[in-house]
PDB file of N, CA and C in Angstrom:
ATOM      1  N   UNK A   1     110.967 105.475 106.869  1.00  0.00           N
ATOM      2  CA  UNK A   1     110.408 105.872 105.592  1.00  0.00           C
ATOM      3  C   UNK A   1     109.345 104.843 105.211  1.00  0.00           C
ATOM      4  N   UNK A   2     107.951 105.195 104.948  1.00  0.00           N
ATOM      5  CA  UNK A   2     107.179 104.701 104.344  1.00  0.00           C
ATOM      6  C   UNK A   2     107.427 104.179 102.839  1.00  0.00           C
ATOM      7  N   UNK A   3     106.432 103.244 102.375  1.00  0.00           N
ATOM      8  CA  UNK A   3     106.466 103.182 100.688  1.00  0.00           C
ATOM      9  C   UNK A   3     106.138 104.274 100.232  1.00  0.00           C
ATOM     10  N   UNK A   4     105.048 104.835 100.537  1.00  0.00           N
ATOM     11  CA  UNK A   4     104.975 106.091  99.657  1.00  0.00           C
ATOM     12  C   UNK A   4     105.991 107.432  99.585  1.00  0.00           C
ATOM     13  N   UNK A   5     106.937 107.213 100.998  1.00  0.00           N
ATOM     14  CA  UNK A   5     107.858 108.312 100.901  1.00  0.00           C
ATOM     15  C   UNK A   5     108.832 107.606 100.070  1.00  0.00           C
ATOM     16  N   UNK A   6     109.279 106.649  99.700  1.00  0.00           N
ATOM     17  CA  UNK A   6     110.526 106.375  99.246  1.00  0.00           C
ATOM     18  C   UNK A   6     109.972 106.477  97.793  1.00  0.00           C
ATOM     19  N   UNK A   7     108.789 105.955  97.259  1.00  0.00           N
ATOM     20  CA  UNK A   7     108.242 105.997  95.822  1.00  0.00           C
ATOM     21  C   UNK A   7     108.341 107.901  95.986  1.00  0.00           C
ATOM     22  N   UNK A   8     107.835 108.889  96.668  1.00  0.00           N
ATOM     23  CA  UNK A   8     107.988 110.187  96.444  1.00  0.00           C
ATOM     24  C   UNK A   8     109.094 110.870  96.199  1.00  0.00           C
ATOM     25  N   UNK A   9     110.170 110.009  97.222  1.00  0.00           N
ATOM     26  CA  UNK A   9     111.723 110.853  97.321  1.00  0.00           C
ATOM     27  C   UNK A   9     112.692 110.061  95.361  1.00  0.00           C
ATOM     28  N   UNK A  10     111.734 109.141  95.262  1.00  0.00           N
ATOM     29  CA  UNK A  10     112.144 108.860  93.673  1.00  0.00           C
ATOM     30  C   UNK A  10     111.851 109.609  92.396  1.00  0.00           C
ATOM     31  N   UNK A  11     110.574 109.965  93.045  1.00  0.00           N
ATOM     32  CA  UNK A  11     109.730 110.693  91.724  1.00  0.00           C
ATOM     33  C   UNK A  11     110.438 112.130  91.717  1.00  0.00           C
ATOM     34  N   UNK A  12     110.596 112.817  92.717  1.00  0.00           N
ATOM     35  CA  UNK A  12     111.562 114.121  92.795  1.00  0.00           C
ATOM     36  C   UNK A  12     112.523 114.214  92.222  1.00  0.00           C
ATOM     37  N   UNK A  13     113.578 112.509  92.286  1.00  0.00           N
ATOM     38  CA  UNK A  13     114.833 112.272  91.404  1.00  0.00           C
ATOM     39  C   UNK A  13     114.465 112.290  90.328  1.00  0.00           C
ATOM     40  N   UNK A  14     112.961 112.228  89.299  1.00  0.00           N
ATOM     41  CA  UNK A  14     113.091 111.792  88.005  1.00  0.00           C
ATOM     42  C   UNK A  14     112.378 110.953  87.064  1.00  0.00           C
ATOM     43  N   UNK A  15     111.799 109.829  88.327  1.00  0.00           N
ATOM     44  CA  UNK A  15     111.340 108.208  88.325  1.00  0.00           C
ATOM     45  C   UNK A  15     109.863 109.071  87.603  1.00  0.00           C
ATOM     46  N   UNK A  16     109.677 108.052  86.650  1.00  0.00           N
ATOM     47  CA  UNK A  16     107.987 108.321  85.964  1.00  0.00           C
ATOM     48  C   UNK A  16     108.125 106.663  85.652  1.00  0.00           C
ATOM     49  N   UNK A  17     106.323 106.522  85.361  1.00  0.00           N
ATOM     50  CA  UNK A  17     106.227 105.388  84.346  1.00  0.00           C
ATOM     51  C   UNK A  17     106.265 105.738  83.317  1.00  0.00           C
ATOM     52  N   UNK A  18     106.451 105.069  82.255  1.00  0.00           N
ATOM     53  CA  UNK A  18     106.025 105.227  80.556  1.00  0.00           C
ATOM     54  C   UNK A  18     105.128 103.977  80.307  1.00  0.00           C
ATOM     55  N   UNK A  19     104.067 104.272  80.730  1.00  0.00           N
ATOM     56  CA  UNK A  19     103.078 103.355  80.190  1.00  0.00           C
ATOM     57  C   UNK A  19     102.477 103.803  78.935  1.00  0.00           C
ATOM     58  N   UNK A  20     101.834 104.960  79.032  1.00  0.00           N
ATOM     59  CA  UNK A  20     101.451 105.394  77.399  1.00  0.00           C
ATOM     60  C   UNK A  20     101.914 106.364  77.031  1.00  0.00           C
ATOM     61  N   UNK A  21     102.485 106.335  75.820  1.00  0.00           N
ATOM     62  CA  UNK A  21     103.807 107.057  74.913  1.00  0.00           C
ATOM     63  C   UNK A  21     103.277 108.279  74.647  1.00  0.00           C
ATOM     64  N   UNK A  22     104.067 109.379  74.965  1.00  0.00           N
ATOM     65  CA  UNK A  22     103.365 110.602  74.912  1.00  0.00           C
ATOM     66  C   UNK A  22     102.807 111.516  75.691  1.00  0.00           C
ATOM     67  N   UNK A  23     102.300 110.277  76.974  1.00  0.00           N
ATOM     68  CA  UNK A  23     101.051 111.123  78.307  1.00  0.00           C
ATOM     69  C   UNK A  23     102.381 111.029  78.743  1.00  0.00           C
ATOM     70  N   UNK A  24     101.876 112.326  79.558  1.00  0.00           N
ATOM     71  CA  UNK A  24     102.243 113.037  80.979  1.00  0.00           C
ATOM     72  C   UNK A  24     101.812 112.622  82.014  1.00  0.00           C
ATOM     73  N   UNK A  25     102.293 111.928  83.164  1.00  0.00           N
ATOM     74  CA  UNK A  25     101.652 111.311  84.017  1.00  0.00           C
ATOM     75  C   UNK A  25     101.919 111.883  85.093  1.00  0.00           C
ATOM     76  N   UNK A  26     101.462 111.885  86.416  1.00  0.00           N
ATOM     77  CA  UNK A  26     102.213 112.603  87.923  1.00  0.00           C
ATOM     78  C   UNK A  26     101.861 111.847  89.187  1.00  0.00           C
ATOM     79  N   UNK A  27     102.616 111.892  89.538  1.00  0.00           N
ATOM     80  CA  UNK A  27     102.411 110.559  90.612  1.00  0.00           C
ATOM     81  C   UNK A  27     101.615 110.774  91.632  1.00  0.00           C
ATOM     82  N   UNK A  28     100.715 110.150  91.985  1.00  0.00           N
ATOM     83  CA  UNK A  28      99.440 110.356  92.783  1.00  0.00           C
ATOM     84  C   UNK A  28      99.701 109.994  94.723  1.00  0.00           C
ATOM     85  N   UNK A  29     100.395 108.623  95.110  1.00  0.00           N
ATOM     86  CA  UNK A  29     100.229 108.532  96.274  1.00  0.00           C
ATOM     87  C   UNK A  29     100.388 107.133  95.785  1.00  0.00           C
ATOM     88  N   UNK A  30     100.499 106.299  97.099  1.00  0.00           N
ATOM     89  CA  UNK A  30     101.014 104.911  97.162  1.00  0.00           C
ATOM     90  C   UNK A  30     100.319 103.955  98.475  1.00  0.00           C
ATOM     91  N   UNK A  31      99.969 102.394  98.439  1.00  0.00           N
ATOM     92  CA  UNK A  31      99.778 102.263 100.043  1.00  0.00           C
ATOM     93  C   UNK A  31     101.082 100.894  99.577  1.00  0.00           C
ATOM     94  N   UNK A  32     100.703  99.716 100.598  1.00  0.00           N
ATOM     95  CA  UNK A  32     101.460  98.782  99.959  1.00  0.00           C
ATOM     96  C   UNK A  32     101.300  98.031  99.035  1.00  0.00           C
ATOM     97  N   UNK A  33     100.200  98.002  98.616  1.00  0.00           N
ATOM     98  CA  UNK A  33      99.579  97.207  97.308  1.00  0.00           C
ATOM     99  C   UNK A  33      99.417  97.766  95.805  1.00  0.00           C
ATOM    100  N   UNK A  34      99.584  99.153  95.964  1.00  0.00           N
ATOM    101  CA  UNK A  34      98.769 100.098  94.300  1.00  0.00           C
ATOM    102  C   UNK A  34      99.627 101.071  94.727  1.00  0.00           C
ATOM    103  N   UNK A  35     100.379 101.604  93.584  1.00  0.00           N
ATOM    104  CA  UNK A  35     100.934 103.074  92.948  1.00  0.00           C
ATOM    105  C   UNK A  35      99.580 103.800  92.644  1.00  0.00           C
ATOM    106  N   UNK A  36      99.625 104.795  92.595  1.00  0.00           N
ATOM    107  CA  UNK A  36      98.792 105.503  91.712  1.00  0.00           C
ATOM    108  C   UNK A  36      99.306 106.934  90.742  1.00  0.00           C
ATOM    109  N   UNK A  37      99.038 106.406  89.169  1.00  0.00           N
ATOM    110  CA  UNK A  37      99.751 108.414  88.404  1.00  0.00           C
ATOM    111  C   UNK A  37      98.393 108.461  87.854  1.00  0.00           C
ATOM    112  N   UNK A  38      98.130 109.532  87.880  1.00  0.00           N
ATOM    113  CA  UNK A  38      97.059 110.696  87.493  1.00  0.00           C
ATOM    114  C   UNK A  38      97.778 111.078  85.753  1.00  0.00           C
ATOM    115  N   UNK A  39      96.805 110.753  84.766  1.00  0.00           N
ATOM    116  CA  UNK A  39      97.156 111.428  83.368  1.00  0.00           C
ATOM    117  C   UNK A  39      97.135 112.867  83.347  1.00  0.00           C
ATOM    118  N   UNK A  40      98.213 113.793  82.756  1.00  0.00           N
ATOM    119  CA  UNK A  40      97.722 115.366  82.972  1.00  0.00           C
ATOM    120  C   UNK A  40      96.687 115.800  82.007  1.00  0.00           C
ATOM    121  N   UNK A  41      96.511 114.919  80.792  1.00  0.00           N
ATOM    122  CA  UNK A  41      95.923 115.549  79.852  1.00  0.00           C
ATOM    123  C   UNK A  41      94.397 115.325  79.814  1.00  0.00           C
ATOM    124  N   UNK A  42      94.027 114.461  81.116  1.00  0.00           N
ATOM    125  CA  UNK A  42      92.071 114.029  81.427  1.00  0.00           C
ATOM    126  C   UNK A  42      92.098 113.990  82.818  1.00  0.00           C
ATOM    127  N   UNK A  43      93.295 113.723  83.997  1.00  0.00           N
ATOM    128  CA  UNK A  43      93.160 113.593  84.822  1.00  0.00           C
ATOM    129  C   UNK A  43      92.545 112.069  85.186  1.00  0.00           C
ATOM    130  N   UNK A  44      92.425 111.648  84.454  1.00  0.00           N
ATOM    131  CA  UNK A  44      92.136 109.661  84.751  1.00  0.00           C
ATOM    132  C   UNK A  44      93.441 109.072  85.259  1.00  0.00           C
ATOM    133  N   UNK A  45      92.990 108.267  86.446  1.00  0.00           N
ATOM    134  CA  UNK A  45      94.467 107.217  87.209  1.00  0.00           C
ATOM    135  C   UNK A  45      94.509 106.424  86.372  1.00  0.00           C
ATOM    136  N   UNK A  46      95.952 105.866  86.618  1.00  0.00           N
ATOM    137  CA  UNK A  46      96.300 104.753  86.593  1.00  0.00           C
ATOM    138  C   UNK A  46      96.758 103.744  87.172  1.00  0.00           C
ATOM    139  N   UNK A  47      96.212 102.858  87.798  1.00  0.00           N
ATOM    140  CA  UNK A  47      97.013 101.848  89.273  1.00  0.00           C
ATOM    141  C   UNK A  47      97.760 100.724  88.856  1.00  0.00           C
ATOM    142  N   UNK A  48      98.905 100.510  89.133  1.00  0.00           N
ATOM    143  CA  UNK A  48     100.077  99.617  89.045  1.00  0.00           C
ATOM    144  C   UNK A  48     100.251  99.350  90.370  1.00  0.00           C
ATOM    145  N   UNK A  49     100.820  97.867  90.443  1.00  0.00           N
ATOM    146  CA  UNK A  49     101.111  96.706  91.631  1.00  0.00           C
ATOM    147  C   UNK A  49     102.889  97.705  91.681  1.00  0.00           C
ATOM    148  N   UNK A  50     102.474  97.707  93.400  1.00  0.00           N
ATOM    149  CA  UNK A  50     104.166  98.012  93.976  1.00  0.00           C
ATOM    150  C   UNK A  50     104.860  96.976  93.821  1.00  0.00           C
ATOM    151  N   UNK A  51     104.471  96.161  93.499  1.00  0.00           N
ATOM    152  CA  UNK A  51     105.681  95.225  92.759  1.00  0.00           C
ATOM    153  C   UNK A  51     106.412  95.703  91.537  1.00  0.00           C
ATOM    154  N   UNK A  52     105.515  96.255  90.666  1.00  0.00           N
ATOM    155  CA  UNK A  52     105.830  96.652  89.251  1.00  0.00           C
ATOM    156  C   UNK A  52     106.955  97.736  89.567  1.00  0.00           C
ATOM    157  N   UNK A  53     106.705  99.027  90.570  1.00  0.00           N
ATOM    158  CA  UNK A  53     107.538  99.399  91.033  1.00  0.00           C
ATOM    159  C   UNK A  53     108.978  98.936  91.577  1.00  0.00           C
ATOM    160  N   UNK A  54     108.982  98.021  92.244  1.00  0.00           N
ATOM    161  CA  UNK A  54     109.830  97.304  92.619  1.00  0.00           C
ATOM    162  C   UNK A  54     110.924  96.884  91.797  1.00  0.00           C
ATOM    163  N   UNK A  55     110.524  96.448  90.950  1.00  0.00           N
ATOM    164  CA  UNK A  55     111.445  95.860  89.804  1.00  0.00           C
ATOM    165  C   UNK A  55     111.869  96.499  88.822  1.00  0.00           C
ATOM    166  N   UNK A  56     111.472  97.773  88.600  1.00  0.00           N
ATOM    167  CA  UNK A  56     111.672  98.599  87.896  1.00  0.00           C
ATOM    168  C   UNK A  56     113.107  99.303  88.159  1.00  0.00           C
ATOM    169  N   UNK A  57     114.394  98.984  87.487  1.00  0.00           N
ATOM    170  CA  UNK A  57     115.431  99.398  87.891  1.00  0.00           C
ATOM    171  C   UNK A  57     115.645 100.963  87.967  1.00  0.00           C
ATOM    172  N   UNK A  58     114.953 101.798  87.048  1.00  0.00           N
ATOM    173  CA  UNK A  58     114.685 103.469  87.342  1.00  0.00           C
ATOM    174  C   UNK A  58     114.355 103.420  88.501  1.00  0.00           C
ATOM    175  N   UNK A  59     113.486 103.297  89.047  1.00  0.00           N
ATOM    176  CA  UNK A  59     113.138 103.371  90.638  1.00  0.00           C
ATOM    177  C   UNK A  59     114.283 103.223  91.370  1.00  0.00           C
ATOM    178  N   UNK A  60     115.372 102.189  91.149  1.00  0.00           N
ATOM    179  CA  UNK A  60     116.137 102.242  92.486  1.00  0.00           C
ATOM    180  C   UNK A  60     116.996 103.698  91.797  1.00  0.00           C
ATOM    181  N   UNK A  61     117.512 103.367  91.134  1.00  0.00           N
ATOM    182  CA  UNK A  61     118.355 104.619  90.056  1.00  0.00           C
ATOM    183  C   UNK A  61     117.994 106.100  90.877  1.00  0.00           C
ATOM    184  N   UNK A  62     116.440 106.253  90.670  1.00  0.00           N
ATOM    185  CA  UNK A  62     115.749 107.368  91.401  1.00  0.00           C
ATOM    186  C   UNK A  62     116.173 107.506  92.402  1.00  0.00           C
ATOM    187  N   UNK A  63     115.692 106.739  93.466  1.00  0.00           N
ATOM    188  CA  UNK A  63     116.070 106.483  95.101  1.00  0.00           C
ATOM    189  C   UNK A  63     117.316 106.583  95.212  1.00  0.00           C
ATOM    190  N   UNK A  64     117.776 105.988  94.862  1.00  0.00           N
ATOM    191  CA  UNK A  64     119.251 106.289  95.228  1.00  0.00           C
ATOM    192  C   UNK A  64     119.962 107.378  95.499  1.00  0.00           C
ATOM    193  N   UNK A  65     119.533 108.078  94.003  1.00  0.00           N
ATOM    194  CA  UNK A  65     119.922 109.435  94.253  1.00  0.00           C
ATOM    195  C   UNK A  65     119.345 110.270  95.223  1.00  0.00           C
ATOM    196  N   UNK A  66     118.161 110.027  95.307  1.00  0.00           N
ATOM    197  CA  UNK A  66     117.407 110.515  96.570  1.00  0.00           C
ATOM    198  C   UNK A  66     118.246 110.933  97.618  1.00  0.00           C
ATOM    199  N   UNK A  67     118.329 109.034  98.413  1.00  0.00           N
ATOM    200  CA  UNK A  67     119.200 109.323  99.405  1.00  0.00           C
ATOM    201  C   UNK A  67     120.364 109.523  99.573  1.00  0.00           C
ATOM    202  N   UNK A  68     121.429 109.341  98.387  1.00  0.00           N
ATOM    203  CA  UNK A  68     122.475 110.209  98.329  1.00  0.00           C
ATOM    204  C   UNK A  68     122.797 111.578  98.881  1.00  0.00           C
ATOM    205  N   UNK A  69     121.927 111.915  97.918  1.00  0.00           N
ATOM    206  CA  UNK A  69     121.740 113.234  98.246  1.00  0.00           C
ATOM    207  C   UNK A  69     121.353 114.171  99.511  1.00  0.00           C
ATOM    208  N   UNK A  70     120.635 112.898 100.280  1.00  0.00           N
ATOM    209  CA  UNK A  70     120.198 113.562 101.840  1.00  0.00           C
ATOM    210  C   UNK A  70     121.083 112.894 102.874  1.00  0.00           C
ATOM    211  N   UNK A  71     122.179 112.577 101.969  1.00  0.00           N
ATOM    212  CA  UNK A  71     123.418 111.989 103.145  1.00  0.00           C
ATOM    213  C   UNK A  71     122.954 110.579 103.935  1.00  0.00           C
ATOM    214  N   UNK A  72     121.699 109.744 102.861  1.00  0.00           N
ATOM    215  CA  UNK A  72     121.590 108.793 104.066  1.00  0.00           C
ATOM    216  C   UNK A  72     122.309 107.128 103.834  1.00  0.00           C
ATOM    217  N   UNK A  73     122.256 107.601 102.036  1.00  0.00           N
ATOM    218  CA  UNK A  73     122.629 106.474 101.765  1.00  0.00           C
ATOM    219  C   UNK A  73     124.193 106.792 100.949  1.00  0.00           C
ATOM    220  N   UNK A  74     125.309 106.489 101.929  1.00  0.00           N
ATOM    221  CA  UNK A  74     126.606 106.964 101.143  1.00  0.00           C
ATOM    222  C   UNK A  74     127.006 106.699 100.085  1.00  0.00           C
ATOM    223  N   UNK A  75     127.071 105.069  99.506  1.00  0.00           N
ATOM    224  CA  UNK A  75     127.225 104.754  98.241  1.00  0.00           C
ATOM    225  C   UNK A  75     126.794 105.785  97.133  1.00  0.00           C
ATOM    226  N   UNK A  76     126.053 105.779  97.180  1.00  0.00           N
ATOM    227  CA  UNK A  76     124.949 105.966  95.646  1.00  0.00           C
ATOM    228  C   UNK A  76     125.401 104.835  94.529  1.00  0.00           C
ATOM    229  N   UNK A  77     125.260 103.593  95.138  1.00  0.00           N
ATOM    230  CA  UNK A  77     125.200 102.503  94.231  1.00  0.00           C
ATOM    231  C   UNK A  77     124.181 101.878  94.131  1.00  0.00           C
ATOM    232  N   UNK A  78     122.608 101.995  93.365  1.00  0.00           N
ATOM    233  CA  UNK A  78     121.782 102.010  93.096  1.00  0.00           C
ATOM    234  C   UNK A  78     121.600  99.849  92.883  1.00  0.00           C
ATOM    235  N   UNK A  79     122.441  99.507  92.257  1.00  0.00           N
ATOM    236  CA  UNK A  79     122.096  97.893  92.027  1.00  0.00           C
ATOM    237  C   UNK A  79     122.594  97.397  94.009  1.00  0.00           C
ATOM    238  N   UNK A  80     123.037  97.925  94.301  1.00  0.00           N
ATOM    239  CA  UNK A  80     123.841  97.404  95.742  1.00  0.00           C
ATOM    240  C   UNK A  80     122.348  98.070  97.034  1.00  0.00           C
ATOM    241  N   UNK A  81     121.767  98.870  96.755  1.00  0.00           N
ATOM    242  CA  UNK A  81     120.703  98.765  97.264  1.00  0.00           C
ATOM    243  C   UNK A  81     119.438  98.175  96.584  1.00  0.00           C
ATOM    244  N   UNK A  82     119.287  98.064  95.568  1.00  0.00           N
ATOM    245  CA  UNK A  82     118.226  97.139  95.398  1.00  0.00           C
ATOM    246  C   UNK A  82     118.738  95.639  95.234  1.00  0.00           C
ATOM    247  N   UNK A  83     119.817  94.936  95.417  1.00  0.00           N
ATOM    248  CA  UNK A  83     119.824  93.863  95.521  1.00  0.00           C
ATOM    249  C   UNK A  83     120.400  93.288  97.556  1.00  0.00           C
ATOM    250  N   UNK A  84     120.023  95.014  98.276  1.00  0.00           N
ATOM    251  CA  UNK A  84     119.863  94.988  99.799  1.00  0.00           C
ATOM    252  C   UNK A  84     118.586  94.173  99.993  1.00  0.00           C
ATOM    253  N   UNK A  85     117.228  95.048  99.243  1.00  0.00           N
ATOM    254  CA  UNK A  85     115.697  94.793  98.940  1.00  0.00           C
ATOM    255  C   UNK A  85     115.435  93.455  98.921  1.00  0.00           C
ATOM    256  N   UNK A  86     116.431  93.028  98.018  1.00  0.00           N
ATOM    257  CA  UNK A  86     116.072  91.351  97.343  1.00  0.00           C
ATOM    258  C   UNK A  86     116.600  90.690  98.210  1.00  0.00           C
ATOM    259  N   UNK A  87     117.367  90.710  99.131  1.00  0.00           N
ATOM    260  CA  UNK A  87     118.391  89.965  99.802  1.00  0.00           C
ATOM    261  C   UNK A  87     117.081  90.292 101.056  1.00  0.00           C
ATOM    262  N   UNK A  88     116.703  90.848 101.445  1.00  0.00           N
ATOM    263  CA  UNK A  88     115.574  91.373 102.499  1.00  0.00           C
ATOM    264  C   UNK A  88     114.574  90.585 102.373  1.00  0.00           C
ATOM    265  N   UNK A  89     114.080  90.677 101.568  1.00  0.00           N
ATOM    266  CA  UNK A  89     112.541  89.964 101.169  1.00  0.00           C
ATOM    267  C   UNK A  89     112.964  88.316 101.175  1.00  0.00           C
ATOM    268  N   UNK A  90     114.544  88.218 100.681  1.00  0.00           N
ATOM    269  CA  UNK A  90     115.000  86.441 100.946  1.00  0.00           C
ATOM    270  C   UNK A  90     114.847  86.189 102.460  1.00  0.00           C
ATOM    271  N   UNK A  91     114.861  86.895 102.860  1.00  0.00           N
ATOM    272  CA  UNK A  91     115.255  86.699 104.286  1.00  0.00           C
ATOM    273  C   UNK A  91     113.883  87.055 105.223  1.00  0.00           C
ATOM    274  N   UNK A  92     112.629  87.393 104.953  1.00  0.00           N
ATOM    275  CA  UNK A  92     111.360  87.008 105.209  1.00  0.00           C
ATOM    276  C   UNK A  92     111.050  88.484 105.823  1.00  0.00           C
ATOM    277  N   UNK A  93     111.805  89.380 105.224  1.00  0.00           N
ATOM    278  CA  UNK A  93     111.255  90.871 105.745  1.00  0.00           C
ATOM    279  C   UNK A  93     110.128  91.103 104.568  1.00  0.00           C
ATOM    280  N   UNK A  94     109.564  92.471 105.133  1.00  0.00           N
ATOM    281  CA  UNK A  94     108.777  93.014 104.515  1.00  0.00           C
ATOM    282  C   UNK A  94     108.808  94.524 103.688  1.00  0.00           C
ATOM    283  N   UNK A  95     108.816  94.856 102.268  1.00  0.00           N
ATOM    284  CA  UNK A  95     108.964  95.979 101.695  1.00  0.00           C
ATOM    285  C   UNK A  95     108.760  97.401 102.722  1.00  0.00           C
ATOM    286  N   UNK A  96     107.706  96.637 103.620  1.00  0.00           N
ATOM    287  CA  UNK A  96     107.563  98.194 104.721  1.00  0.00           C
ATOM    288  C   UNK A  96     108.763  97.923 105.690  1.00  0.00           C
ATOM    289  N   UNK A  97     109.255  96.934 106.106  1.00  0.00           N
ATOM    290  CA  UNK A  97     110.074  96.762 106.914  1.00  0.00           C
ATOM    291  C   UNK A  97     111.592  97.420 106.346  1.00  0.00           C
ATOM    292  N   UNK A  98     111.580  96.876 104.889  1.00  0.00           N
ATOM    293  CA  UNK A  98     112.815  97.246 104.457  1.00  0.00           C
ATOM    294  C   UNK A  98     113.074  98.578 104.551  1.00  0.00           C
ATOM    295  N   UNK A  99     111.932  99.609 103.939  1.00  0.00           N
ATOM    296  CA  UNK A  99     111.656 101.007 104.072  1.00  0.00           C
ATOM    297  C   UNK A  99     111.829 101.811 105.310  1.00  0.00           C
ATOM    298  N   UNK A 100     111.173 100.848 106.096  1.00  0.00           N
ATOM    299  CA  UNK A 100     111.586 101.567 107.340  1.00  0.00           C
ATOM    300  C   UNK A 100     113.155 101.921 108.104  1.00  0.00           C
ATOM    301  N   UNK A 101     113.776 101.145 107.591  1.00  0.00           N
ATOM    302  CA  UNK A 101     115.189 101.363 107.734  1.00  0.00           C
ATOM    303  C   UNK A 101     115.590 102.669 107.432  1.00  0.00           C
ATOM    304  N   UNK A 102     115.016 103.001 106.395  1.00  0.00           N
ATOM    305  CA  UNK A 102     115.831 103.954 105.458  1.00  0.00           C
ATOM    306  C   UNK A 102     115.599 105.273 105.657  1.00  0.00           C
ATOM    307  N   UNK A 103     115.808 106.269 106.770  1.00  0.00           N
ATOM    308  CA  UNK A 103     115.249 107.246 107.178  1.00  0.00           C
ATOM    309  C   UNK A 103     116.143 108.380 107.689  1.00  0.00           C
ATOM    310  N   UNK A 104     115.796 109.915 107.500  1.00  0.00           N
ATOM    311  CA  UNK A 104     116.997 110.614 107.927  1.00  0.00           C
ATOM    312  C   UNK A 104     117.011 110.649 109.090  1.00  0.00           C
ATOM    313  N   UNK A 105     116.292 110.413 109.822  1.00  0.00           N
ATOM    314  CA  UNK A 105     116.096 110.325 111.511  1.00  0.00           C
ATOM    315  C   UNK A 105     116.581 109.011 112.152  1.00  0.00           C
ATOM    316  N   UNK A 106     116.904 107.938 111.127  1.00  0.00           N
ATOM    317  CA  UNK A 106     117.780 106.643 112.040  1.00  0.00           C
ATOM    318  C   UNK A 106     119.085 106.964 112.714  1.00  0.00           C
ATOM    319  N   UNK A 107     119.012 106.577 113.449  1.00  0.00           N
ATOM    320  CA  UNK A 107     120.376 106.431 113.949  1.00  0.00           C
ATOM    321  C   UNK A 107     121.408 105.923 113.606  1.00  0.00           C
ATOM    322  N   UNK A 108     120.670 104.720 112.907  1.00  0.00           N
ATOM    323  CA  UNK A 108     121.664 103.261 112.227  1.00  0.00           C
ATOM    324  C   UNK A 108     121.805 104.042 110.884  1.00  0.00           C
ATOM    325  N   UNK A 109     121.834 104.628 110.293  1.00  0.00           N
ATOM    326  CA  UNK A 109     121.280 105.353 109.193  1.00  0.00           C
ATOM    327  C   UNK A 109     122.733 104.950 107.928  1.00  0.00           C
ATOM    328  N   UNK A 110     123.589 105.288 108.866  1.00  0.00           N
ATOM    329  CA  UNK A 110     125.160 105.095 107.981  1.00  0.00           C
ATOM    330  C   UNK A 110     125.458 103.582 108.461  1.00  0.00           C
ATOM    331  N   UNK A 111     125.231 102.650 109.230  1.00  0.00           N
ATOM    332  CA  UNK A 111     125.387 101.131 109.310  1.00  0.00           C
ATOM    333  C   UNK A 111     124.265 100.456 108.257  1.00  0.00           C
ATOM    334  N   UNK A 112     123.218 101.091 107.503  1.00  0.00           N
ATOM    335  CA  UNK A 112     122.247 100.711 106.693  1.00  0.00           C
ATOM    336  C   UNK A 112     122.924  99.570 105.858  1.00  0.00           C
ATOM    337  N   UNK A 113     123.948  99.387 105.580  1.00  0.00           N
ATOM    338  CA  UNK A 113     124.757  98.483 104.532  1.00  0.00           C
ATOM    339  C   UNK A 113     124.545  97.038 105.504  1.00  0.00           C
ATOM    340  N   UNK A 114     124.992  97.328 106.659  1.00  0.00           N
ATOM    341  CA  UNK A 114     124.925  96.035 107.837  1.00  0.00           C
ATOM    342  C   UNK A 114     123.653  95.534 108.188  1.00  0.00           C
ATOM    343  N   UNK A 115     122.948  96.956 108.323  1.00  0.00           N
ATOM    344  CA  UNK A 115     121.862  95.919 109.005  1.00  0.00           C
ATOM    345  C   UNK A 115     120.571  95.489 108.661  1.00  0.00           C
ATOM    346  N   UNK A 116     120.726  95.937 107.408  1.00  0.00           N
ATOM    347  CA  UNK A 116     119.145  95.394 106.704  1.00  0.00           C
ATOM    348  C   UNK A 116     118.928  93.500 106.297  1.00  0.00           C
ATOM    349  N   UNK A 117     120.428  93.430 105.950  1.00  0.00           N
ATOM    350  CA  UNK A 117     120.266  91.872 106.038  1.00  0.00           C
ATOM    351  C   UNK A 117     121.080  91.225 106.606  1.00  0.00           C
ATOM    352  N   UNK A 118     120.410  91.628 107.992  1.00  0.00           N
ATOM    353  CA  UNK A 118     120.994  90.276 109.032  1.00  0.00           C
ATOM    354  C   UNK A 118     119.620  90.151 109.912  1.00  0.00           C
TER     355      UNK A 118
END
């Protein structure tokens, strides 16, 4: 799974920003550096650091359910995978690296608890 698929399989769960109170925003696409949501009511972006994402506890909340739901991630304990993330990045991986784990096509897919941080 890419960043932008895991930021997508969130936004399906739910995940928005609330940056300005009121707009409607829709999520545009992602690389590793910039989010991007599109306003509905002018169509003007808005770019936020995938970090901002990152830390944003809705996001894992989102994801989670995501992969719950596609049988990849059994828990659905949302703080126990994002503090997988944090424990990852301690350990000198990379947000694409971490992502890449996380896929319905792994094999390791149900050992995901084991092997992201070792």
């Amino acid at each position: 799974m890419t960043i932008n698929e895991a930021i997508t399989n969130a936004v399906k769960e739910g995940y928005r920003v609330s940056i300005f109170k009121g707009v409607e925003m829709y999520y545009s696409g992602a690389n590793t550096e910039w989010v991007v949501w599109t306003r509905q009511d002018n169509d003007s972006s808005f770019m936020r650091r995938v970090e901002e994402t990152f830390i944003d506890p809705t996001f894992w909340q989102a994801l989670t359910r995501a992969l719950y739901r596609a049988d990849i991630y059994p828990s659905g304990d949302w703080k126990s995978l994002w503090h997988q993330f944090i424990d990852s990045l301690i350990n000198g991986k990379t947000p694409e690296l971490f992502f890449k784990h996380i896929s319905p096509h792994s094999r390791r897919r149900r050992r995901l608890l084991l092997t992201l941080n070792q």
